[in-house]
C-alpha atoms as a PDB file:
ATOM      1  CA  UNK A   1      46.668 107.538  30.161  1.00  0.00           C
ATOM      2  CA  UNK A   2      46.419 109.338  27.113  1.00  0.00           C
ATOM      3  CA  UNK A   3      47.796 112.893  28.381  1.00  0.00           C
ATOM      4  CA  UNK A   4      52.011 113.387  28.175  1.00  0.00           C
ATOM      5  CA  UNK A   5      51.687 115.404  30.811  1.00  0.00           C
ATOM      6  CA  UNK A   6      49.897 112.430  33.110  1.00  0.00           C
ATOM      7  CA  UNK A   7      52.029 109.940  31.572  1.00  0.00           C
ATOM      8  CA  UNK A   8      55.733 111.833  32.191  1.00  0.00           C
ATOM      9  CA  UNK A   9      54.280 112.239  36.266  1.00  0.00           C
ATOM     10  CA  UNK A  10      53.496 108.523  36.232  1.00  0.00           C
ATOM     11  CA  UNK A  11      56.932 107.367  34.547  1.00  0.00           C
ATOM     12  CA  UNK A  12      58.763 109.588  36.834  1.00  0.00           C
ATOM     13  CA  UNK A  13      56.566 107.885  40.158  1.00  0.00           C
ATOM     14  CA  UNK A  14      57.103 104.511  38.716  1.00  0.00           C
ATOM     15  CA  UNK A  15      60.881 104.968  37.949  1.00  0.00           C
ATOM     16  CA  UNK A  16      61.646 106.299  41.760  1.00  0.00           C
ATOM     17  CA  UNK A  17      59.495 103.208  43.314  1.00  0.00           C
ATOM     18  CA  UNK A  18      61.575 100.680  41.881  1.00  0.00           C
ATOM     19  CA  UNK A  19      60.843  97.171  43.175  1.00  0.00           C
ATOM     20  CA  UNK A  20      58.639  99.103  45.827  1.00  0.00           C
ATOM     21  CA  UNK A  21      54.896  99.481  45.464  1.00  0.00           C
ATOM     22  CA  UNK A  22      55.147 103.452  46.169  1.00  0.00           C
ATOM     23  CA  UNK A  23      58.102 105.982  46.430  1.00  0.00           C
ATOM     24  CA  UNK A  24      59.517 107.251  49.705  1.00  0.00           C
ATOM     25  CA  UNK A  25      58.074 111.218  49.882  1.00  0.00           C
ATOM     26  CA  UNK A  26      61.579 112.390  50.461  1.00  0.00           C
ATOM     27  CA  UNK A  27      62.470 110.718  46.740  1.00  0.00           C
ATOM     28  CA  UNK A  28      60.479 113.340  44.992  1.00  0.00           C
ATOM     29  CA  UNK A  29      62.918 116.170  43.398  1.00  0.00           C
ATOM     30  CA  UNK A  30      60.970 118.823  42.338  1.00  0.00           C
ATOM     31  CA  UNK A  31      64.087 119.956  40.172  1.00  0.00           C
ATOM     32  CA  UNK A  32      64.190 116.977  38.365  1.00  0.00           C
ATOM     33  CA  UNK A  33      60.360 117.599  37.024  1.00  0.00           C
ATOM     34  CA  UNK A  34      59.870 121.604  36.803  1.00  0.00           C
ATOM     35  CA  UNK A  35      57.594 121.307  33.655  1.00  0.00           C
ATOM     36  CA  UNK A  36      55.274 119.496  35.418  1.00  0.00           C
ATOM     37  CA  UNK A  37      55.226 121.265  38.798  1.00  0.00           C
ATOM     38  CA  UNK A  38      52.372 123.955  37.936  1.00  0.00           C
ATOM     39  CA  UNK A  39      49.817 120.920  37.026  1.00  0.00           C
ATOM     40  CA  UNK A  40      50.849 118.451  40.355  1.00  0.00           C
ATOM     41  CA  UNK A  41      49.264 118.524  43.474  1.00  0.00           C
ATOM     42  CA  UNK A  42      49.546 116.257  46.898  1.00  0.00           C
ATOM     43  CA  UNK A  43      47.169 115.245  48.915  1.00  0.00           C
ATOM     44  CA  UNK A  44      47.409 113.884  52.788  1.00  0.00           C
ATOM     45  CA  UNK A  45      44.741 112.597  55.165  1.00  0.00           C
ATOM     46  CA  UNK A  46      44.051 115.528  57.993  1.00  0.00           C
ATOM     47  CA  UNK A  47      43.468 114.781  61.593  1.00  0.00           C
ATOM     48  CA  UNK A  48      39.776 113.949  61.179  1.00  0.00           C
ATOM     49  CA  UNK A  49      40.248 111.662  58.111  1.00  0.00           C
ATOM     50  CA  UNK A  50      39.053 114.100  55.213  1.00  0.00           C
ATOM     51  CA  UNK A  51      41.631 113.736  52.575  1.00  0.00           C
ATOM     52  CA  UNK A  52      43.069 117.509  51.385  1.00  0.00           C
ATOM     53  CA  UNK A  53      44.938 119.095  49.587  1.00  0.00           C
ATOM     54  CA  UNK A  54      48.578 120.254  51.032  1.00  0.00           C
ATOM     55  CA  UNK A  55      49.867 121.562  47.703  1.00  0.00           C
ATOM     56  CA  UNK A  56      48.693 122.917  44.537  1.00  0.00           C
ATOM     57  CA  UNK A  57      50.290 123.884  41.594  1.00  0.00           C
ATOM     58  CA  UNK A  58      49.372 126.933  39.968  1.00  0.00           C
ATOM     59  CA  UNK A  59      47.728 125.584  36.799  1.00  0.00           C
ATOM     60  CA  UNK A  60      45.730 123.931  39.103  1.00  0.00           C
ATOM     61  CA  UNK A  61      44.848 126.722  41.285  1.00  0.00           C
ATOM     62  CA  UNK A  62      43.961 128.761  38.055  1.00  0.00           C
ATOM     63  CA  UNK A  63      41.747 126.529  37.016  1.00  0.00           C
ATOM     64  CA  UNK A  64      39.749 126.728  39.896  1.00  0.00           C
ATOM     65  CA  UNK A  65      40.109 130.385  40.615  1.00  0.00           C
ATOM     66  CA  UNK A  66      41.568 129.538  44.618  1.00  0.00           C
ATOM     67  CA  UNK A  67      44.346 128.778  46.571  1.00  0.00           C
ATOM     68  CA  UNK A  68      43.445 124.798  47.273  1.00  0.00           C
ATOM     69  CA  UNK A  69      45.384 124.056  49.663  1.00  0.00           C
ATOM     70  CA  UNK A  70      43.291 122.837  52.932  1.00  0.00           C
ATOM     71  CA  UNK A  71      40.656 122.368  50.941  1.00  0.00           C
ATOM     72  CA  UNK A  72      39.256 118.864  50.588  1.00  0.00           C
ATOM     73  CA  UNK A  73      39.785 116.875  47.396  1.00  0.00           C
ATOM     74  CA  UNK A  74      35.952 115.926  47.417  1.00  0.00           C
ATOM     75  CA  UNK A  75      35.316 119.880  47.481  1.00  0.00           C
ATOM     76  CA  UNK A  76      36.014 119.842  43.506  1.00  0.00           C
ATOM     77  CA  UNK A  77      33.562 117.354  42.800  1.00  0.00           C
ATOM     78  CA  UNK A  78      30.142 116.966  41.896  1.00  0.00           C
ATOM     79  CA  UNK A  79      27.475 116.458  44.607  1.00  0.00           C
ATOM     80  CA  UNK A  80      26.740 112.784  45.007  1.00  0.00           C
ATOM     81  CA  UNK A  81      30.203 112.108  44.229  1.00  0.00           C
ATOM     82  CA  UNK A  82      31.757 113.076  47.539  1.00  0.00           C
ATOM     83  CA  UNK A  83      31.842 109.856  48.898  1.00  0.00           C
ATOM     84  CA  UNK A  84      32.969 107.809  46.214  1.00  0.00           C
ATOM     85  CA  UNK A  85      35.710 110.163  45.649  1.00  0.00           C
ATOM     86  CA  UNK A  86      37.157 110.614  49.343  1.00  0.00           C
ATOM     87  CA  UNK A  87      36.916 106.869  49.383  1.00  0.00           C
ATOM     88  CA  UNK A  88      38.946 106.495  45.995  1.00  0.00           C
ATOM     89  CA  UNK A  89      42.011 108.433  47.047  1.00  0.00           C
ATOM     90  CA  UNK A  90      41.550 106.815  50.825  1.00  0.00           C
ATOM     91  CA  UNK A  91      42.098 103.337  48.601  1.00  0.00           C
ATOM     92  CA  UNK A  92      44.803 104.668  46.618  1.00  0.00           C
ATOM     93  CA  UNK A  93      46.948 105.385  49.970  1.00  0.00           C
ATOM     94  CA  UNK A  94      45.572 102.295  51.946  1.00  0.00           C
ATOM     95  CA  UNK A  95      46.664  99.670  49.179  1.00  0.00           C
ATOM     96  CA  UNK A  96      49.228 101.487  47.614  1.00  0.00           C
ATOM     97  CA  UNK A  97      47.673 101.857  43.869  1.00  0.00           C
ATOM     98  CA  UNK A  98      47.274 104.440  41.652  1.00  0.00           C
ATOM     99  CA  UNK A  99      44.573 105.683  40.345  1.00  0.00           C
ATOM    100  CA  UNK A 100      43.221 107.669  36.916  1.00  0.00           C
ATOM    101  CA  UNK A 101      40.177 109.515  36.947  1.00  0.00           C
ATOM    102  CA  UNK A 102      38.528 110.606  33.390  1.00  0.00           C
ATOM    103  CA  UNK A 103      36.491 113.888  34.446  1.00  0.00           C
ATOM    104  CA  UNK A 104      34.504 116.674  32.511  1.00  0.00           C
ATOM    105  CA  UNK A 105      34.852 120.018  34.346  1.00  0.00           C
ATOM    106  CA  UNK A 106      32.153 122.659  34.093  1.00  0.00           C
ATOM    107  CA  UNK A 107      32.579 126.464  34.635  1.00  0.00           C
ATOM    108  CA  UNK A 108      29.881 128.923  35.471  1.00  0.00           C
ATOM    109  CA  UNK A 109      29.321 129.955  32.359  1.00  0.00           C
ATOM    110  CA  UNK A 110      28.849 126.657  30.965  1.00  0.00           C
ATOM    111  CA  UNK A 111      31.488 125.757  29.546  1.00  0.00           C
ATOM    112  CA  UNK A 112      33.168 122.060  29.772  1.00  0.00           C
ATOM    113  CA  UNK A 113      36.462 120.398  29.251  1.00  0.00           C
ATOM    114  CA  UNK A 114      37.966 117.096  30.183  1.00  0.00           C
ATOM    115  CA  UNK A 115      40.664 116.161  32.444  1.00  0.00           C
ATOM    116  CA  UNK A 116      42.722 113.698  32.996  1.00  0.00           C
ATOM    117  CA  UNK A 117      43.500 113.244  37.139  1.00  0.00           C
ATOM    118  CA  UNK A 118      46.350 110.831  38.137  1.00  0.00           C
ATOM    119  CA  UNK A 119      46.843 110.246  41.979  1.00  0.00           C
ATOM    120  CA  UNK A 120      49.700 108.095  42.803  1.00  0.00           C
ATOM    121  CA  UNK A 121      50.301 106.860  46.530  1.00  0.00           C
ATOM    122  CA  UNK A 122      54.187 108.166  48.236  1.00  0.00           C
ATOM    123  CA  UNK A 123      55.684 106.774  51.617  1.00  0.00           C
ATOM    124  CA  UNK A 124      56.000 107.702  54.776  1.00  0.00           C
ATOM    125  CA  UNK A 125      59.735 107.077  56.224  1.00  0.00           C
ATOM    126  CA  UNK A 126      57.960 103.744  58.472  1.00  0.00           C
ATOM    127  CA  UNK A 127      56.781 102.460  55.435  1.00  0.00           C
ATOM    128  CA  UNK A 128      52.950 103.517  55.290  1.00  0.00           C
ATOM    129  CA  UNK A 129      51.540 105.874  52.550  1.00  0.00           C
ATOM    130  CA  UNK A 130      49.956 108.770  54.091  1.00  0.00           C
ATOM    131  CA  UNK A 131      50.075 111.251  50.688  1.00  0.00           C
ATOM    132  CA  UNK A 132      49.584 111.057  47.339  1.00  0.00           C
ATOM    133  CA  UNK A 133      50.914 113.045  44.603  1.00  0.00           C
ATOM    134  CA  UNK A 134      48.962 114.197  41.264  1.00  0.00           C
ATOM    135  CA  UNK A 135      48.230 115.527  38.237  1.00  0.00           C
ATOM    136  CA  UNK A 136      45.063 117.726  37.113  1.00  0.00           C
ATOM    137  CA  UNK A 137      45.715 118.368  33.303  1.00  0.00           C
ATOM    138  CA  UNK A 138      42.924 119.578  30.649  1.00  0.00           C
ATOM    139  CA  UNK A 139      42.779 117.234  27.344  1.00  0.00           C
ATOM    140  CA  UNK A 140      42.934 119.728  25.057  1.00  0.00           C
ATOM    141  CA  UNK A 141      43.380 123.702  25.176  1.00  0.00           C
ATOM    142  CA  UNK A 142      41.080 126.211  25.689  1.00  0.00           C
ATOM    143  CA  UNK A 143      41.586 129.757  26.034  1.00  0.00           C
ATOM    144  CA  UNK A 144      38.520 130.224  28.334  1.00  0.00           C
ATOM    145  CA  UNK A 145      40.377 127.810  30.616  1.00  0.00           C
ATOM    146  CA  UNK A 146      42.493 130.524  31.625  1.00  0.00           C
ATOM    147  CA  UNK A 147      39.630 133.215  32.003  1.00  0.00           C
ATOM    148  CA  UNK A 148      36.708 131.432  33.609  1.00  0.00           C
ATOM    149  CA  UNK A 149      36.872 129.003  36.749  1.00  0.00           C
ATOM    150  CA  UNK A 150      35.343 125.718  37.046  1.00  0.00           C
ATOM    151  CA  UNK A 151      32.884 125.073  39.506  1.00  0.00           C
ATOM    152  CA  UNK A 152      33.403 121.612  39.434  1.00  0.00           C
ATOM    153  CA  UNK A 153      34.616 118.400  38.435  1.00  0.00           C
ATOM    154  CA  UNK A 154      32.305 115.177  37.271  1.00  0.00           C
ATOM    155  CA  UNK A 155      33.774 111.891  37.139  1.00  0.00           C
ATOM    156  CA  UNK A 156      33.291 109.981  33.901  1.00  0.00           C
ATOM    157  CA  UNK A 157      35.419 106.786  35.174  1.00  0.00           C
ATOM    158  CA  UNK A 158      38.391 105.865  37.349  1.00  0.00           C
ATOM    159  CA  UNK A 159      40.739 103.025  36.575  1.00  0.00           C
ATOM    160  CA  UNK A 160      43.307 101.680  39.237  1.00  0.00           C
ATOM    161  CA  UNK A 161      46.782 100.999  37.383  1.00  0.00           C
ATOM    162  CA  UNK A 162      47.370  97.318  38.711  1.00  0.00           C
ATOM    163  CA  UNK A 163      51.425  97.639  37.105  1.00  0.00           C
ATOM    164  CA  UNK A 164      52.634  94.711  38.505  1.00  0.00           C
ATOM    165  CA  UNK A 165      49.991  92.768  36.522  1.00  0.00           C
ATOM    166  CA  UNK A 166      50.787  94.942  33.618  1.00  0.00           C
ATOM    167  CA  UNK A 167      47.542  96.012  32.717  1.00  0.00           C
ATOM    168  CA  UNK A 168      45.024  98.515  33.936  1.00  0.00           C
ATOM    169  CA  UNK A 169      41.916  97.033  35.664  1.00  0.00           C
ATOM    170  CA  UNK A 170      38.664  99.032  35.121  1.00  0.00           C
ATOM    171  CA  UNK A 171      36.140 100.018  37.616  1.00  0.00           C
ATOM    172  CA  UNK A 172      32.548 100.267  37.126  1.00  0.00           C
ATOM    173  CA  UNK A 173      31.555 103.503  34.798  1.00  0.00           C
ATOM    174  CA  UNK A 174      29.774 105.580  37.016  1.00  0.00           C
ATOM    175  CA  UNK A 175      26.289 106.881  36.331  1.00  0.00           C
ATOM    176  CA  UNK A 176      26.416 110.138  34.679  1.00  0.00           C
ATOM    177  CA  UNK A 177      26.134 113.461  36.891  1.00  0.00           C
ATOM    178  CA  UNK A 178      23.292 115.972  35.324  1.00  0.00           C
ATOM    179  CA  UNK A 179      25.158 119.261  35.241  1.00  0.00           C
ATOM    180  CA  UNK A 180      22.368 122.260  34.989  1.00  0.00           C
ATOM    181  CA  UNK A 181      23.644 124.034  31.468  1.00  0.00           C
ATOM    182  CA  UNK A 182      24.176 127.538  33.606  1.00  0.00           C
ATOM    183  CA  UNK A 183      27.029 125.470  35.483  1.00  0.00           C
ATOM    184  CA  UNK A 184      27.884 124.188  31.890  1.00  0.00           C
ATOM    185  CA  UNK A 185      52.829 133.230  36.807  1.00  0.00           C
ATOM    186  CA  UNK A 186      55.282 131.740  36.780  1.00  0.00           C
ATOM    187  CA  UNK A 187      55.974 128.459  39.085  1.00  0.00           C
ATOM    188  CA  UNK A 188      59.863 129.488  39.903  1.00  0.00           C
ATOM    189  CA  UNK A 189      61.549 128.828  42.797  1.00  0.00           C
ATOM    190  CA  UNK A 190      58.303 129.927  44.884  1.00  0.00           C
ATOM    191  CA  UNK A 191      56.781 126.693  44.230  1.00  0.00           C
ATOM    192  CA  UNK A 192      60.352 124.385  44.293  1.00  0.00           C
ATOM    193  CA  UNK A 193      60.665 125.785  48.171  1.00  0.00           C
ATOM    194  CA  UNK A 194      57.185 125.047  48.989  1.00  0.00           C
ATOM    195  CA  UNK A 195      57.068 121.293  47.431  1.00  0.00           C
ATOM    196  CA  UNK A 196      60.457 120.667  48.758  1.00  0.00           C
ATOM    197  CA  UNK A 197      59.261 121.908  51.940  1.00  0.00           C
ATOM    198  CA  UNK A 198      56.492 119.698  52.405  1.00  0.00           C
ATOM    199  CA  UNK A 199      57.798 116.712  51.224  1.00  0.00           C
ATOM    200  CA  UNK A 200      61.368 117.129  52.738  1.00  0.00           C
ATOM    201  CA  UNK A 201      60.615 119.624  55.657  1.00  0.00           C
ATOM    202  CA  UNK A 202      63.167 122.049  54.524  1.00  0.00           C
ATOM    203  CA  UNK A 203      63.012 124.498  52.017  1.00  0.00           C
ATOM    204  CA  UNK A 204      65.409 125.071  48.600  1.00  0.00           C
ATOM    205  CA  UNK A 205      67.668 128.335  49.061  1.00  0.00           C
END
């Protein structure tokens, strides 16, 4: 992790799980973290298995140009990549590890920018993780970023963060995705009562 945006998310996940490999849900306070609430997200297997998105920030939905949530995770990403990243974030709940993706984004007007993506697994109150909360956060600046959406996200490389070996174990690179060049408000209380709301099942008055 190289972002402080990514790395203040992570600290904050790490320092609620304690001895425990994930947090409960109900742990999260989005009080405690409001600079970082636009750029989070949380994700949560639906009925069928497709893993989707049950919150966005706005940063996030910005970027995009869309209200994500309902919308699969894989949706973002590159074709080919589907698969490998649906099965990523269903690894990240099963085994309770989470995960950093490295990804270049591409707009319609081809433009690019990387990302940093962290997706860390929470608990369910019977001890299973069933959602994950993340970050989507650009590396550097750029004014078109708030203009132009992107069409899509290409994965670079993901890393699972193995902390209780203290060290982060690579995965594979994976093959580069050919992008065709032409593809080259205020958070508030609005978005405490929603996050609250799905991770608490009550709202913040």
């Amino acid at each position: 992790m190289r972002l402080q945006p990514t790395i203040d998310i992570f600290d904050y996940w790490n320092a609620l799980r304690g001895g425990q490999d994930a947090p409960l849900k109900s742990q999260i306070e989005p009080a405690a973290i409001p600079h970082l609430l636009s750029s989070l997200f949380i994700l949560e297997a639906s009925a069928n298995g497709d893993i989707r998105f049950r919150l966005a920030g706005t940063k996030i939905c910005d970027l995009f140009g869309r209200d994500l949530r309902g919308e699969r995770f894989c949706a973002l990403w590159a074709n080919g990549q589907h698969e490998d990243i649906e099965k990523t974030a269903e690894g990240a709940m099963d085994h309770a590890i989470p995960t950093l993706f490295n990804a270049t984004g591409y707009s319609i007007a081809g433009h690019h920018a990387a990302f940093e993506i962290i997706m860390m697994p929470l608990r369910s109150p019977t001890g299973g993780c069933d959602r994950l909360l993340g970050a989507i956060v650009p590396a550097v600046a750029a004014s078109w970023l708030e203009i132009v959406p992107l069409e899509l996200l290409a994965l670079d490389r993901s890393r699972l963060l193995h902390d209780k070996f203290g060290r982060t174990v690579p995965l594979e690179p994976r093959r580069p995705i050919e992008v065709p060049a032409e593809k080259h408000q205020t958070f508030g209380r609005a978005m405490l009562r929603a996050m609250s709301h799905f991770l608490h099942g009550a709202t913040v008055r």
